[in-house]
Protein backbone atom coordinates (compact mmCIF):
# COMPACT_ATOMS: atom_id res chain seq x y z
CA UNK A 1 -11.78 -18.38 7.06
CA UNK A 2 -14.46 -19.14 9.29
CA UNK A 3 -13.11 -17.50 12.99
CA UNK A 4 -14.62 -18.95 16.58
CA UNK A 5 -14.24 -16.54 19.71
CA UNK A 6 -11.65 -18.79 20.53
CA UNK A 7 -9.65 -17.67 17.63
CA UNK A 8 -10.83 -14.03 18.08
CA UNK A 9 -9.56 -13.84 21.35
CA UNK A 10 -6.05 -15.28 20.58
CA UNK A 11 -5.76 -12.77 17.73
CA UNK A 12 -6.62 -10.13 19.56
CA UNK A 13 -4.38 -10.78 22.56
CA UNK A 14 -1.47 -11.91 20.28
CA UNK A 15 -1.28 -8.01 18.31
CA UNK A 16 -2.56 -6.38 22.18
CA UNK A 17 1.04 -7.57 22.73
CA UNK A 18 3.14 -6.39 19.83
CA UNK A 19 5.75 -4.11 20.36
CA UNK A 20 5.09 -0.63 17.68
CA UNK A 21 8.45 0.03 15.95
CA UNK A 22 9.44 1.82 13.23
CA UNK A 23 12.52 1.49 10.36
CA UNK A 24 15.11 3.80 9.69
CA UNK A 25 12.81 4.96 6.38
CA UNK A 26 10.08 5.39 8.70
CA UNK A 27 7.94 2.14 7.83
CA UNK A 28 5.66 1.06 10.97
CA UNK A 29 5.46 -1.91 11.76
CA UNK A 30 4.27 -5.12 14.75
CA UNK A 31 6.26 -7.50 16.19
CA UNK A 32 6.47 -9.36 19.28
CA UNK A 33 8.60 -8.09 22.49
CA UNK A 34 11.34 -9.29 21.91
CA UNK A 35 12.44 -6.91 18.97
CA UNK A 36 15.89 -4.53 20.19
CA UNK A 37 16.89 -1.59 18.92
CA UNK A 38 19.33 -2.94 15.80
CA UNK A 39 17.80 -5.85 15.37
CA UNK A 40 17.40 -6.21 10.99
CA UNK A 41 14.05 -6.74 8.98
CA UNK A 42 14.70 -8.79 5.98
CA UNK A 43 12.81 -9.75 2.98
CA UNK A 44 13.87 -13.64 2.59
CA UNK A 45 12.18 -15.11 -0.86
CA UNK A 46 10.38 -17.86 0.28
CA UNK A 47 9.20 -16.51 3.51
CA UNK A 48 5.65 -15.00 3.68
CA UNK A 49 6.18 -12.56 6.39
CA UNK A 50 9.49 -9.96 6.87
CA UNK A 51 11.94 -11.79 8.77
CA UNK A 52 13.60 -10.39 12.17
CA UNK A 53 17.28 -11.27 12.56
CA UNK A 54 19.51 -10.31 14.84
CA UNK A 55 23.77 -10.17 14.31
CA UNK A 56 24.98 -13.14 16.67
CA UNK A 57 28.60 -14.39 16.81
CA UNK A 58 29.77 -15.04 12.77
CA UNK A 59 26.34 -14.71 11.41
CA UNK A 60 22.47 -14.00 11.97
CA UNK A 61 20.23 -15.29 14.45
CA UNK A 62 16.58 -15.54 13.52
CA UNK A 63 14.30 -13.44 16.18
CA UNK A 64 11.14 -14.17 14.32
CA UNK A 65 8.97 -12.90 11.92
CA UNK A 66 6.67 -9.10 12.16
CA UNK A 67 4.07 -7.28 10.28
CA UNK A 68 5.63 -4.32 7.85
CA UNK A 69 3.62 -1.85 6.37
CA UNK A 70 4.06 -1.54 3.01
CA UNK A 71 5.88 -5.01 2.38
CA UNK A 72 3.33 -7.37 3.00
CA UNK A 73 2.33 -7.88 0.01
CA UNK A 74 5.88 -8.00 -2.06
CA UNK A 75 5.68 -4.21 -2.75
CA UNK A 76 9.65 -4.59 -2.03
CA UNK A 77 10.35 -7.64 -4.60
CA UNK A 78 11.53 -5.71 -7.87
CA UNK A 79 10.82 -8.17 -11.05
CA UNK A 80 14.02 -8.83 -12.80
């Protein structure tokens, strides 16, 4: 991927505003703001990135998505 400044500069501005968090097994990880305390990271097969959801009424709402250390690259997908 070829990147313009353009590009740069939204990268760079997008992760200058990540919130630093950490799991309850001590992973680090990046996500945007609006991550709470509670919220739950979830490995979803299909989904490139780990998924933020948050408990809501009967169910799950979907927050977004974050960066994981340690997961991005399906080092939590066991083969059957």
């Amino acid at each position: 991927m070829k990147w313009d400044l353009k590009d740069a500069t939204r990268a760079v501005l997008d992760v200058a505003s990540m919130k630093i968090f950490t799991t309850e097994d001590g992973r680090l990880g990046l996500a945007k703001p609006i991550l709470e305390h509670g919220d739950i990271i979830a490995i979803i097969q299909g989904c490139n990135l780990p998924t933020i959801l948050r408990e809501h009424e009967e169910g799950y709402k979907l927050i977004g998505t974050c960066y994981l250390d340690g997961v991005m690259l399906g080092e939590m997908i066991k083969d059957p």
